[in-house]
C-alpha atoms as a PDB file:
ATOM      1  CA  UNK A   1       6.866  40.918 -18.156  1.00  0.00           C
ATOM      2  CA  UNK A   2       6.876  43.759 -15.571  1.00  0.00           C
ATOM      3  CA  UNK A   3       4.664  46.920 -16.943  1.00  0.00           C
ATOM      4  CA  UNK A   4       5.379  49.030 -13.795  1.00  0.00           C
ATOM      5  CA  UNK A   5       6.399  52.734 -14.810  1.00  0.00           C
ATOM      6  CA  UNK A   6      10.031  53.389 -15.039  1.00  0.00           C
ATOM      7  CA  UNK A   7      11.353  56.223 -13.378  1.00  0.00           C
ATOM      8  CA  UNK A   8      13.126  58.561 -16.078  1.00  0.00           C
ATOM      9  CA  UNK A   9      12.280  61.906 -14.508  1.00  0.00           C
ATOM     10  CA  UNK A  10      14.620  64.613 -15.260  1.00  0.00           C
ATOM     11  CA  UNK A  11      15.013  66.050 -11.205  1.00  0.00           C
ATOM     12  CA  UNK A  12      18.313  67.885 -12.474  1.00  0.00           C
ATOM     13  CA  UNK A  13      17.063  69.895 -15.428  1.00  0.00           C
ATOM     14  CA  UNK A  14      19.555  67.515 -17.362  1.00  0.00           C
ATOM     15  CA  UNK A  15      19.747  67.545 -21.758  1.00  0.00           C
ATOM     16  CA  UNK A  16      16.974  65.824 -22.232  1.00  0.00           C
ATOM     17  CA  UNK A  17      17.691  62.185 -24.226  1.00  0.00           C
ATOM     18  CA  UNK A  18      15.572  62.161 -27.433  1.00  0.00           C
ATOM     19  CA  UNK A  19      15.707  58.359 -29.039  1.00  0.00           C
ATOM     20  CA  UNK A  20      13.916  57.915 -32.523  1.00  0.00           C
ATOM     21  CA  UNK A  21      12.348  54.185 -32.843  1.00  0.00           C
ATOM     22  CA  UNK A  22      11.879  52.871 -36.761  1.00  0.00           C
ATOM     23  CA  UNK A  23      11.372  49.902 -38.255  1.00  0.00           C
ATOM     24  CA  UNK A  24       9.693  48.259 -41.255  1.00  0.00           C
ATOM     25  CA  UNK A  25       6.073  47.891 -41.699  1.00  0.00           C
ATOM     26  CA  UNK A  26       5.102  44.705 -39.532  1.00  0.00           C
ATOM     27  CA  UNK A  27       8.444  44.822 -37.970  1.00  0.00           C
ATOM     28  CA  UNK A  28       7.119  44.965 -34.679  1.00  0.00           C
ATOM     29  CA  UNK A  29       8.114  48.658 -33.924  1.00  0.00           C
ATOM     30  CA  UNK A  30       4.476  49.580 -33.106  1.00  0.00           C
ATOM     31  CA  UNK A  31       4.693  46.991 -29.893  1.00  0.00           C
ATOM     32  CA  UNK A  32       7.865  48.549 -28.889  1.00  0.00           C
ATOM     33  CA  UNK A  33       5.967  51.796 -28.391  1.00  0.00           C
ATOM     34  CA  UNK A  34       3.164  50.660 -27.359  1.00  0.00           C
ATOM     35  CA  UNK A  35       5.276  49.261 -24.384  1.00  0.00           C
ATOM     36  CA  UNK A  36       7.255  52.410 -23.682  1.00  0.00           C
ATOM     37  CA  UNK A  37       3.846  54.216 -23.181  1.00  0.00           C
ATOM     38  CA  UNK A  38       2.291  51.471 -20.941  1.00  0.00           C
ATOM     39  CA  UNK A  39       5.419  52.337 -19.091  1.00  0.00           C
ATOM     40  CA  UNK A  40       4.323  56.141 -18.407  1.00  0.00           C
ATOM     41  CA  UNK A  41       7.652  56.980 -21.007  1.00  0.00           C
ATOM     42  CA  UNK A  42       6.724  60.153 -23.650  1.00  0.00           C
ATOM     43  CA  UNK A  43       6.300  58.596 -27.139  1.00  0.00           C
ATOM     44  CA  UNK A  44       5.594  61.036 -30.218  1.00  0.00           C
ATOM     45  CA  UNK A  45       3.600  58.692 -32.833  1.00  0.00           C
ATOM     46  CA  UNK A  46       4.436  60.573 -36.219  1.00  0.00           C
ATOM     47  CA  UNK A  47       1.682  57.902 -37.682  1.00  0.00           C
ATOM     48  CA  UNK A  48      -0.620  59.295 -35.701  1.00  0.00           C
ATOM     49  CA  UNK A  49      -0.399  62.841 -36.722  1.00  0.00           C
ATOM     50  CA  UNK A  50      -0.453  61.928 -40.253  1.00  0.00           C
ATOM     51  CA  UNK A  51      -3.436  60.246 -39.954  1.00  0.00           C
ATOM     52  CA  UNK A  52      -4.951  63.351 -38.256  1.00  0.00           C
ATOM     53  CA  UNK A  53      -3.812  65.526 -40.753  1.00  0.00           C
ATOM     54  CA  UNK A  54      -6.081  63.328 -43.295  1.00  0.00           C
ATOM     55  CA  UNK A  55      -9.347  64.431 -41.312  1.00  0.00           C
ATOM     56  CA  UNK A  56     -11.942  65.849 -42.919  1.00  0.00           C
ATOM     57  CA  UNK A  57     -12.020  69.376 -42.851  1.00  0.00           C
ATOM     58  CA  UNK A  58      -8.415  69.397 -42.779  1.00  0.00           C
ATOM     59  CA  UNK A  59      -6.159  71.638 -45.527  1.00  0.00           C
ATOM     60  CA  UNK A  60      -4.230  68.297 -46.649  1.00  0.00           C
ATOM     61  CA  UNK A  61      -7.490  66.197 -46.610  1.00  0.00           C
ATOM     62  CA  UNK A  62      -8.487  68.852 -49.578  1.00  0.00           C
ATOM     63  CA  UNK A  63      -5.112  68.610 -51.149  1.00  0.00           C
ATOM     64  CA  UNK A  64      -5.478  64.756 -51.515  1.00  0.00           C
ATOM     65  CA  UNK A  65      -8.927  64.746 -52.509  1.00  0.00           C
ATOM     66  CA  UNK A  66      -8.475  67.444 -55.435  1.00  0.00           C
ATOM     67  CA  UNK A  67      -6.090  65.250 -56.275  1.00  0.00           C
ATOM     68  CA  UNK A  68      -6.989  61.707 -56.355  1.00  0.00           C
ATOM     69  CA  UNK A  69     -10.897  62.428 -56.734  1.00  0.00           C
ATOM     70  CA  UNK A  70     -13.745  61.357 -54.888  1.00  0.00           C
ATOM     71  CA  UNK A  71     -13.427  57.690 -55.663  1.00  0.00           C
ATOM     72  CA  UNK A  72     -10.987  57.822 -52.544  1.00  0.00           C
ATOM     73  CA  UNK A  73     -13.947  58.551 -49.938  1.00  0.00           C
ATOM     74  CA  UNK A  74     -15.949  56.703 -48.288  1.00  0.00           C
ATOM     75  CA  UNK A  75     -20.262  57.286 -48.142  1.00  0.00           C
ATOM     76  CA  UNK A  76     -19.381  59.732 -45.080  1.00  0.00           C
ATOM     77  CA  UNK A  77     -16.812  61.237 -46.843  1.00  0.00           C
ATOM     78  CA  UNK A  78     -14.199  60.714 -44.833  1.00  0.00           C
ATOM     79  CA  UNK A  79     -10.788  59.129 -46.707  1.00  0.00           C
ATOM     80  CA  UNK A  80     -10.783  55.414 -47.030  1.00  0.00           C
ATOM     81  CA  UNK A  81      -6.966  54.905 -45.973  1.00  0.00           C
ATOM     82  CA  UNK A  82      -7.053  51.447 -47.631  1.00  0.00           C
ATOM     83  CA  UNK A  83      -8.238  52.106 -50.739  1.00  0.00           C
ATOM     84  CA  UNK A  84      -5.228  55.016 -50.607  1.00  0.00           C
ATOM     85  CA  UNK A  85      -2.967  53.257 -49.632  1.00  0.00           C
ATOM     86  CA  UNK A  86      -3.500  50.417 -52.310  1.00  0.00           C
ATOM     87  CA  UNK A  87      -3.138  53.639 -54.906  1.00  0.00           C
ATOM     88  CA  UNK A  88      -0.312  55.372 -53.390  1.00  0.00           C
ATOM     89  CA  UNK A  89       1.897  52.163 -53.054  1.00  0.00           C
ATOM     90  CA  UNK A  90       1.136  50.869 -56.413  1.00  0.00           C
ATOM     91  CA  UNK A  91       2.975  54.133 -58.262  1.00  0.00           C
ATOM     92  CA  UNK A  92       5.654  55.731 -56.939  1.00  0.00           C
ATOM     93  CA  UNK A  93       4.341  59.198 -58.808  1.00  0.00           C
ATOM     94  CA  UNK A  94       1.389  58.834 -57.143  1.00  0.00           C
ATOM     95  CA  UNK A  95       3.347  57.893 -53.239  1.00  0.00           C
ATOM     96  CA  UNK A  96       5.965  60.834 -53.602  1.00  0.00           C
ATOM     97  CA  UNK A  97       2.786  63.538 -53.993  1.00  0.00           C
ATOM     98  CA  UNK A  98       0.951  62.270 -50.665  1.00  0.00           C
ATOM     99  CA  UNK A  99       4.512  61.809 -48.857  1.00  0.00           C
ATOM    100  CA  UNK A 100       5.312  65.783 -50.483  1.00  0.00           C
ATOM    101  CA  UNK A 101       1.909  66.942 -49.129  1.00  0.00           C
ATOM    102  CA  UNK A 102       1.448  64.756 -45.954  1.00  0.00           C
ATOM    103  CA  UNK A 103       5.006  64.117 -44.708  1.00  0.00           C
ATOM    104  CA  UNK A 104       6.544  67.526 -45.116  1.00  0.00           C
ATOM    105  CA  UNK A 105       3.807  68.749 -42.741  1.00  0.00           C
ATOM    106  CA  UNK A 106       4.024  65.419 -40.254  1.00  0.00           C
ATOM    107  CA  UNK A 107       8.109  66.225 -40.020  1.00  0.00           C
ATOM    108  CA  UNK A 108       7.449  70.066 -39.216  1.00  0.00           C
ATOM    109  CA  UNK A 109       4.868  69.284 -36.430  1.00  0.00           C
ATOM    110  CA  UNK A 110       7.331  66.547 -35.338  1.00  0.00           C
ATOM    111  CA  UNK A 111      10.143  68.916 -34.336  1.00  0.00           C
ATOM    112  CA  UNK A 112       8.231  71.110 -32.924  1.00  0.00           C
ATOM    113  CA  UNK A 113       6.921  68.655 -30.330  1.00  0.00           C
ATOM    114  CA  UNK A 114      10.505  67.671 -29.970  1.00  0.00           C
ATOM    115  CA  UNK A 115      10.820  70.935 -28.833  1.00  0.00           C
ATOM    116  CA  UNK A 116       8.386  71.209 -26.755  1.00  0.00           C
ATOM    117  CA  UNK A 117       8.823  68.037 -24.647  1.00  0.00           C
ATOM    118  CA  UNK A 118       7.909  67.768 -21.611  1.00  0.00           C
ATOM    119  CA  UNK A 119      11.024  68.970 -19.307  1.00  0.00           C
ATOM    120  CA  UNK A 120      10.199  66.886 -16.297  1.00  0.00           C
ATOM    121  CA  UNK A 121      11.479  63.550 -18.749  1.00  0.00           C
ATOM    122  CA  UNK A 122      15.116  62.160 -19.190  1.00  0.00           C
ATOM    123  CA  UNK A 123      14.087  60.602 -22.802  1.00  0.00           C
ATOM    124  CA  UNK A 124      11.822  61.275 -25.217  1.00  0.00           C
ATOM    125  CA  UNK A 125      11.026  58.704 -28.016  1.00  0.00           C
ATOM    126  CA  UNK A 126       9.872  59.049 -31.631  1.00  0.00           C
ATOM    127  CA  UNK A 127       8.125  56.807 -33.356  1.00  0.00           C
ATOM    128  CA  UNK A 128       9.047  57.284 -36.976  1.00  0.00           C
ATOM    129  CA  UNK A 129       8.377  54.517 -40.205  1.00  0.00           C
ATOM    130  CA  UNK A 130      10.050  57.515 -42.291  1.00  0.00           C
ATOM    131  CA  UNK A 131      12.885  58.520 -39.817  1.00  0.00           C
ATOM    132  CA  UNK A 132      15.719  58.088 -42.170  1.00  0.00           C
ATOM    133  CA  UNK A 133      13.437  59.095 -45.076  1.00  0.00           C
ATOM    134  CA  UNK A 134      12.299  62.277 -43.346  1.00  0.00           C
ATOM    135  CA  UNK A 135      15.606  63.447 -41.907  1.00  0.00           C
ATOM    136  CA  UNK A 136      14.377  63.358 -38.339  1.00  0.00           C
ATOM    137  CA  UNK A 137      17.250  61.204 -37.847  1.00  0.00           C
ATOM    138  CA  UNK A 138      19.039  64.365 -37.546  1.00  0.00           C
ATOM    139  CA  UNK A 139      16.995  65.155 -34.610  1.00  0.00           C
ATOM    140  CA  UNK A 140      17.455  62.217 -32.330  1.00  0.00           C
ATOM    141  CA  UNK A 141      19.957  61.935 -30.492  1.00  0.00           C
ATOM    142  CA  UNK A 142      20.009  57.951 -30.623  1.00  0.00           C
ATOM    143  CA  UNK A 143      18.259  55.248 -33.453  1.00  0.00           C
ATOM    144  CA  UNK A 144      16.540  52.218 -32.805  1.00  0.00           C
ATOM    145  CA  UNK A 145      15.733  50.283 -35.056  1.00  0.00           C
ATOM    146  CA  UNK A 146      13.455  47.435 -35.199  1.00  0.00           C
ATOM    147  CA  UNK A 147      14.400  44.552 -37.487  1.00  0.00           C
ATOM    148  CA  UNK A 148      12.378  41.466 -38.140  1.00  0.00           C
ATOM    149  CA  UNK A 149      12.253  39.068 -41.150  1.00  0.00           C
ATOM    150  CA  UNK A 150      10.155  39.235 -44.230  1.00  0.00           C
ATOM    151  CA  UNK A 151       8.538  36.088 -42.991  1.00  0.00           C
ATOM    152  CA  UNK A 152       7.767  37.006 -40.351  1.00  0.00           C
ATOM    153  CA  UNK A 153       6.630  40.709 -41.055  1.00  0.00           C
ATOM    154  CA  UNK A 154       4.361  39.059 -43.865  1.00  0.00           C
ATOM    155  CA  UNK A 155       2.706  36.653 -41.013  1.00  0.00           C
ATOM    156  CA  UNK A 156       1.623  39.457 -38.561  1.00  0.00           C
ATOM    157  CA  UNK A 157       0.512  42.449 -41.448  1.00  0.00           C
ATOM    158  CA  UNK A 158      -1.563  39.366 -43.143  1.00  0.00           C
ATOM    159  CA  UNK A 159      -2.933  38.006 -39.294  1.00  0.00           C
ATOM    160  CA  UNK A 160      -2.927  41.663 -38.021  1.00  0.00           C
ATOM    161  CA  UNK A 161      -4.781  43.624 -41.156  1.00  0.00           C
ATOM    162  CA  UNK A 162      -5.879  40.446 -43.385  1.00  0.00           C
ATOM    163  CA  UNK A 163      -3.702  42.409 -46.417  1.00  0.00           C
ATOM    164  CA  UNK A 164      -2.794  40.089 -49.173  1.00  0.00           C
ATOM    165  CA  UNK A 165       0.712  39.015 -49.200  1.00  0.00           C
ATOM    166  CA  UNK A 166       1.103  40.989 -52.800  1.00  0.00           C
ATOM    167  CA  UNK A 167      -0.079  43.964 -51.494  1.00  0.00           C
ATOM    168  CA  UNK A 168       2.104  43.851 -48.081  1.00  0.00           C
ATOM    169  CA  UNK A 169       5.087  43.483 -50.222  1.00  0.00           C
ATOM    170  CA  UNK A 170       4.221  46.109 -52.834  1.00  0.00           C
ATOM    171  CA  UNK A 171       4.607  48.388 -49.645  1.00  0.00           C
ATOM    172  CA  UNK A 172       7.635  46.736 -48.510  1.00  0.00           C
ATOM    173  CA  UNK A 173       9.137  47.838 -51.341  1.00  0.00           C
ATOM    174  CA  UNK A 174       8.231  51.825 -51.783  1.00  0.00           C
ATOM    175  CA  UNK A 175      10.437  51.731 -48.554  1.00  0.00           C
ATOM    176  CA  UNK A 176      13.987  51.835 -47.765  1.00  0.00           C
ATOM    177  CA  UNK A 177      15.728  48.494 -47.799  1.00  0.00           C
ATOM    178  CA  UNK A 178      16.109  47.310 -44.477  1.00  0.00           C
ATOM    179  CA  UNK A 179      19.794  46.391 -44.580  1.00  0.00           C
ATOM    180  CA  UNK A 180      20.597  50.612 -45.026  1.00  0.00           C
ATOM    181  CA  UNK A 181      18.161  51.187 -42.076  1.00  0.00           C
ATOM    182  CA  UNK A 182      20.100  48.745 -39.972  1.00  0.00           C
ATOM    183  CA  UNK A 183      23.756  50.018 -41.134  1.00  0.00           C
ATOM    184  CA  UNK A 184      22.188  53.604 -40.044  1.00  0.00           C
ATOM    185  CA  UNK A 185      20.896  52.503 -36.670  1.00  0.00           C
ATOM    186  CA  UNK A 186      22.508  52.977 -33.756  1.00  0.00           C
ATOM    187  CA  UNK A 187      20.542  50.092 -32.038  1.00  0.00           C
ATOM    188  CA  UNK A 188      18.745  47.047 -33.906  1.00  0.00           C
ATOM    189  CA  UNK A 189      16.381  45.609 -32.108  1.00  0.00           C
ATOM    190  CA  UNK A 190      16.017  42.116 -33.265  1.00  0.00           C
ATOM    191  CA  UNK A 191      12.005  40.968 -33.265  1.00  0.00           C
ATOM    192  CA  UNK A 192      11.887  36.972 -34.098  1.00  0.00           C
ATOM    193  CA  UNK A 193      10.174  36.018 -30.978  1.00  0.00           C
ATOM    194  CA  UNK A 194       7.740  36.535 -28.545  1.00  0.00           C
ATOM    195  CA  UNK A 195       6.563  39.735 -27.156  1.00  0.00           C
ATOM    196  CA  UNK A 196       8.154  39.396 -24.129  1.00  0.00           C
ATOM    197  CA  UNK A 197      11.312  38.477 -25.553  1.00  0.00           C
ATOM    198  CA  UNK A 198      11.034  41.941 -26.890  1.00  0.00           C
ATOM    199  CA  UNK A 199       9.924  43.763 -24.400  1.00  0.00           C
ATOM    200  CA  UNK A 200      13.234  41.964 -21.961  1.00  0.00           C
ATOM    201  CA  UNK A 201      14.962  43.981 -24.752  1.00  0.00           C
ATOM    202  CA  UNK A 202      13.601  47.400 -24.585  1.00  0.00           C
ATOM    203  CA  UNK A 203      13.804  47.442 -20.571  1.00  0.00           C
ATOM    204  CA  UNK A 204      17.664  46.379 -20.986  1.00  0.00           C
ATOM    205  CA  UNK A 205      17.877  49.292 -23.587  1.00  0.00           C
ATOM    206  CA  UNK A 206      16.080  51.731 -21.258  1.00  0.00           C
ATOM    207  CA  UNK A 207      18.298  50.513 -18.291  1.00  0.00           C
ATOM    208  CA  UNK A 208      21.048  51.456 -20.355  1.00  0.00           C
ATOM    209  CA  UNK A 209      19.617  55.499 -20.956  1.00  0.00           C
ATOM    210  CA  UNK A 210      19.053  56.068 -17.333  1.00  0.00           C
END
């Protein structure tokens, strides 16, 4: 599959294009952005700045400490996501006070790098688990959305993380069924095969924006 960069510069100062990208855990929406930021394309990982808002030293990394107690650190005191996680998706009490304390700060930071993007770009993509959750949907002017099968979502979490199947599905379920993500999309972006089976997909897409 080609990797070369794809020319999307904006040369006429034109509204930029900004396309949010969602999907399921182990749906395969990850790879897609990976791929668009092999390809030189701007890619805001929303994942990515809630993990960072987790670090030590960090206001929310307080926050969720005070709250769930030290038995959520590890010996260097940083937060041991797993264990979390495991917590968080196993009571939905328990998932709506991190998503009230982490989210709400991940969505502000989010539009305001959707703001800020750079202005040389025709498209600017957002990768968003939460998208339709979050209301950033509202921000985008386009939705893909990634779609795979349970099956298959169970065989690359278990192969990718080594998460037992019970646990991968107790996420699966804190989050919005699939079949309203995919009546919300404007784009699914069906992920049964290979990777570059997917990847023929996104270029087609991205031929389609330019």
């Amino acid at each position: 599959m080609n990797n070369d960069q794809i020319n999307l510069t904006n040369k006429n100062n034109k509204k930029i294009i900004k396309v949010g990208i969602t999907g399921g855990t182990g749906s395969g929406k990850s790879s897609v952005c990976n791929y668009l930021t092999k390809k030189g394309l701007q890619v805001i990982d929303s994942d990515a700045i809630a993990r960072k808002l987790l670090d030590r030293g960090t206001v929310t990394y307080d926050l969720v400490v005070s709250h769930f107690g030290e038995k959520i650190l590890k010996a260097n005191g940083e937060i041991n996501r797993q264990l979390l996680s495991s917590i968080v998706f196993g009571s939905s009490d328990e998932l709506n006070f991190l998503q009230n304390v982490v989210t709400k700060e991940t969505v502000e930071i989010v539009k305001k790098l959707l703001e800020k993007s750079r202005p040389e770009m025709k498209i600017i993509f957002l990768d968003a688990p939460l998208l339709f959750e979050t209301g950033l949907d509202q921000d985008v002017d386009i939705v893909w959305f990634v779609l795979a099968s349970q099956e298959k979502r169970l065989k690359r979490l278990s192969k990718r993380d080594g998460i037992p199947a019970f646990e991968i599905k107790k996420r699966m379920s804190a989050q919005m069924p699939e079949e309203q993500k995919e009546m919300l999309a404007d784009i699914v972006i069906e992920n049964e095969g290979s990777l570059d089976d997917l990847y023929s997909k996104v270029d087609k897409l991205l031929l389609q924006l330019i």
